[in-house]
C-alpha atoms as a PDB file:
ATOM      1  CA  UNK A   1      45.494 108.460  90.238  1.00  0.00           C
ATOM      2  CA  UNK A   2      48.240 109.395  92.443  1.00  0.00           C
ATOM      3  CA  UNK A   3      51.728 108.691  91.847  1.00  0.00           C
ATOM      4  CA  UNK A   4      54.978 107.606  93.766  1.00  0.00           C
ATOM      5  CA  UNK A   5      58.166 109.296  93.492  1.00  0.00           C
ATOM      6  CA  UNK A   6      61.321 108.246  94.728  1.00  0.00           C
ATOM      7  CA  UNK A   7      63.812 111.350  95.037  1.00  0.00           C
ATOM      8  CA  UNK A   8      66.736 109.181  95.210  1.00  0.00           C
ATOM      9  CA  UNK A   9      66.254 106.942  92.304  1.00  0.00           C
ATOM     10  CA  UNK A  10      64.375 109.870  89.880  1.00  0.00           C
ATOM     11  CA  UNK A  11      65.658 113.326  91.316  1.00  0.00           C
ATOM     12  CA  UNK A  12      67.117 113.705  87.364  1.00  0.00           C
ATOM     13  CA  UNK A  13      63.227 113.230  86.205  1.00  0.00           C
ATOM     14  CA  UNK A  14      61.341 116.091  86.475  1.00  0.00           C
ATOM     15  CA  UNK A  15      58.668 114.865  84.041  1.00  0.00           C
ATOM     16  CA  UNK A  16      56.656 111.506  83.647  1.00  0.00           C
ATOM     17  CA  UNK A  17      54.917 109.960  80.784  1.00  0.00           C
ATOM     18  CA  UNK A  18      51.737 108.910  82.504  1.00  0.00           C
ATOM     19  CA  UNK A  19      49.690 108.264  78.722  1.00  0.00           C
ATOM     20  CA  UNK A  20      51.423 107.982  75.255  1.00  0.00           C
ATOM     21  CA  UNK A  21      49.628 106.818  71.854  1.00  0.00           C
ATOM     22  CA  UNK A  22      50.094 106.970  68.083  1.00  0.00           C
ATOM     23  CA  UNK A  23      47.708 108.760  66.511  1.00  0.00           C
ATOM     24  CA  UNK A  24      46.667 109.875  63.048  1.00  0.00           C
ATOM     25  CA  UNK A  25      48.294 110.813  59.644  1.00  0.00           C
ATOM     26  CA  UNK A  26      48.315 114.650  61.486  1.00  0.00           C
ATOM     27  CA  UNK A  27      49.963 113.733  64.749  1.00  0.00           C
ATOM     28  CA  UNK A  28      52.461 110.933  65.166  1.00  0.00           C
ATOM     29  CA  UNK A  29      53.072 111.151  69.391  1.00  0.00           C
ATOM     30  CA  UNK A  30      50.529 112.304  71.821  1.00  0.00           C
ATOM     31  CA  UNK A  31      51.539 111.754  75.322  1.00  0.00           C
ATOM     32  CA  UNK A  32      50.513 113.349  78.764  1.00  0.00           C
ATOM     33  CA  UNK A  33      53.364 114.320  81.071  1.00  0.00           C
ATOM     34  CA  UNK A  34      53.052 115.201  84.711  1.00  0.00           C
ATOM     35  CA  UNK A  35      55.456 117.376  86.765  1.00  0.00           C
ATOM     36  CA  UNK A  36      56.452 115.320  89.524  1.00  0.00           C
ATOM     37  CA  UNK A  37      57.232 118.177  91.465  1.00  0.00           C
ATOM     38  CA  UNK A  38      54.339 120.175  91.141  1.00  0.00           C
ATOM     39  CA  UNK A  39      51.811 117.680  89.577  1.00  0.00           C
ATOM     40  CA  UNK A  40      50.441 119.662  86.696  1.00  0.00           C
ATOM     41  CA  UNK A  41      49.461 117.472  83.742  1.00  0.00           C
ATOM     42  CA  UNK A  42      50.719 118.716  80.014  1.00  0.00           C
ATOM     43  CA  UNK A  43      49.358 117.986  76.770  1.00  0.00           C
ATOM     44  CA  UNK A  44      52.787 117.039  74.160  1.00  0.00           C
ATOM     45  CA  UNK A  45      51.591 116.605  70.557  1.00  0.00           C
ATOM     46  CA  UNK A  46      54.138 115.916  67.928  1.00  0.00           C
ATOM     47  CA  UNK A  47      53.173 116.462  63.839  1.00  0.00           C
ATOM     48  CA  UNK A  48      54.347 114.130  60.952  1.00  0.00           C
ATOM     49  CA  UNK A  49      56.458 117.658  60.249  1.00  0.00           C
ATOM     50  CA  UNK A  50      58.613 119.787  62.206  1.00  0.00           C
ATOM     51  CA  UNK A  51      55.551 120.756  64.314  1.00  0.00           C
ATOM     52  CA  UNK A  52      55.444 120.189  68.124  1.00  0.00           C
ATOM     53  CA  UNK A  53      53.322 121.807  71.325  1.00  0.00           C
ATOM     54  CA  UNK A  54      53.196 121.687  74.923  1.00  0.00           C
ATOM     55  CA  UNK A  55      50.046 122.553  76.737  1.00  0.00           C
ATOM     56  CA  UNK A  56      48.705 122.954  80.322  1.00  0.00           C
ATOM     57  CA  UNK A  57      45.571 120.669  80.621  1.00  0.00           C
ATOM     58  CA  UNK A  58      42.801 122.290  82.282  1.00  0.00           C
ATOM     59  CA  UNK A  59      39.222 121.039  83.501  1.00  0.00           C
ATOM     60  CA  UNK A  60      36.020 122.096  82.832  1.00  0.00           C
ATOM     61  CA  UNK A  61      36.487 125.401  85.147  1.00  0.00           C
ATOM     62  CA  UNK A  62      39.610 126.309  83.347  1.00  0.00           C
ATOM     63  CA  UNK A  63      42.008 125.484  86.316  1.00  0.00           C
ATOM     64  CA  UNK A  64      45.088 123.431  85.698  1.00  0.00           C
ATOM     65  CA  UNK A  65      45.226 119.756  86.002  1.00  0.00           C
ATOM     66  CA  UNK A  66      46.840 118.232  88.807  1.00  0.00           C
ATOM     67  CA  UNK A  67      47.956 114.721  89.977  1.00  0.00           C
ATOM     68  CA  UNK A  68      48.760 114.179  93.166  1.00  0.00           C
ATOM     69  CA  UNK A  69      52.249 113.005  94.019  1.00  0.00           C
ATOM     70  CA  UNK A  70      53.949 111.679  97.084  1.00  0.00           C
ATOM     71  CA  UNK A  71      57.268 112.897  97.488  1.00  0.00           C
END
Protein backbone atom coordinates (compact mmCIF):
# COMPACT_ATOMS: atom_id res chain seq x y z
CA UNK A 1 0.00 0.00 0.00
CA UNK A 2 1.28 3.37 -0.53
CA UNK A 3 -0.40 6.42 0.42
CA UNK A 4 -1.05 10.06 -0.90
CA UNK A 5 -0.52 13.06 1.07
CA UNK A 6 -1.47 16.38 0.29
CA UNK A 7 0.68 18.99 2.41
CA UNK A 8 -1.69 21.69 1.79
CA UNK A 9 -4.93 20.15 2.70
CA UNK A 10 -3.33 17.72 5.79
CA UNK A 11 -0.03 19.58 6.92
CA UNK A 12 -2.09 19.66 10.61
CA UNK A 13 -2.19 15.58 10.29
CA UNK A 14 0.74 14.05 11.21
CA UNK A 15 -0.92 10.65 11.77
CA UNK A 16 -3.43 8.46 9.70
CA UNK A 17 -5.79 5.78 10.65
CA UNK A 18 -5.04 3.31 7.91
CA UNK A 19 -7.06 0.09 10.02
CA UNK A 20 -9.48 0.55 13.03
CA UNK A 21 -11.79 -2.34 14.61
CA UNK A 22 -13.71 -3.15 17.78
CA UNK A 23 -12.50 -5.83 19.43
CA UNK A 24 -13.13 -7.91 22.53
CA UNK A 25 -14.48 -7.47 26.15
CA UNK A 26 -10.37 -6.64 26.86
CA UNK A 27 -9.82 -4.05 24.18
CA UNK A 28 -12.49 -1.70 22.90
CA UNK A 29 -10.27 0.30 19.84
CA UNK A 30 -7.48 -1.22 17.94
CA UNK A 31 -6.36 0.87 15.12
CA UNK A 32 -3.03 1.14 13.05
CA UNK A 33 -1.69 4.64 12.49
CA UNK A 34 0.99 5.61 10.03
CA UNK A 35 3.29 8.67 10.24
CA UNK A 36 2.79 10.42 7.15
CA UNK A 37 5.98 11.95 7.42
CA UNK A 38 8.12 9.22 8.08
CA UNK A 39 5.83 6.20 7.28
CA UNK A 40 6.29 4.04 10.32
CA UNK A 41 3.18 2.02 11.18
CA UNK A 42 2.00 2.02 15.13
CA UNK A 43 0.03 -0.38 16.94
CA UNK A 44 -2.88 1.93 19.32
CA UNK A 45 -4.82 -0.42 21.62
CA UNK A 46 -7.33 1.06 23.94
CA UNK A 47 -8.77 -1.19 27.23
CA UNK A 48 -12.45 -1.17 28.49
CA UNK A 49 -10.38 0.76 31.56
CA UNK A 50 -8.11 3.55 31.75
CA UNK A 51 -5.52 1.43 29.86
CA UNK A 52 -4.00 2.57 26.51
CA UNK A 53 -0.53 1.73 24.37
CA UNK A 54 1.26 2.81 21.43
CA UNK A 55 3.63 0.49 19.70
CA UNK A 56 6.12 0.45 16.77
CA UNK A 57 5.10 -2.52 14.46
CA UNK A 58 7.93 -4.49 13.37
CA UNK A 59 8.34 -7.51 10.82
CA UNK A 60 9.60 -10.69 11.14
CA UNK A 61 13.41 -9.31 11.29
CA UNK A 62 12.52 -6.93 14.00
CA UNK A 63 12.83 -3.72 11.79
CA UNK A 64 10.11 -1.13 11.89
CA UNK A 65 7.20 -1.09 9.62
CA UNK A 66 7.02 1.29 6.96
CA UNK A 67 4.47 2.55 4.34
CA UNK A 68 5.49 4.35 1.72
CA UNK A 69 4.16 7.85 1.26
CA UNK A 70 4.26 10.41 -1.48
CA UNK A 71 4.72 13.73 -0.29
Amino acid sequence: MELDFNKNADAAKRFIVTESNGTDNYFEEIKVLVDIITGVNYLYARGSGAGAGLSVMVDANGKPIVTPVNH
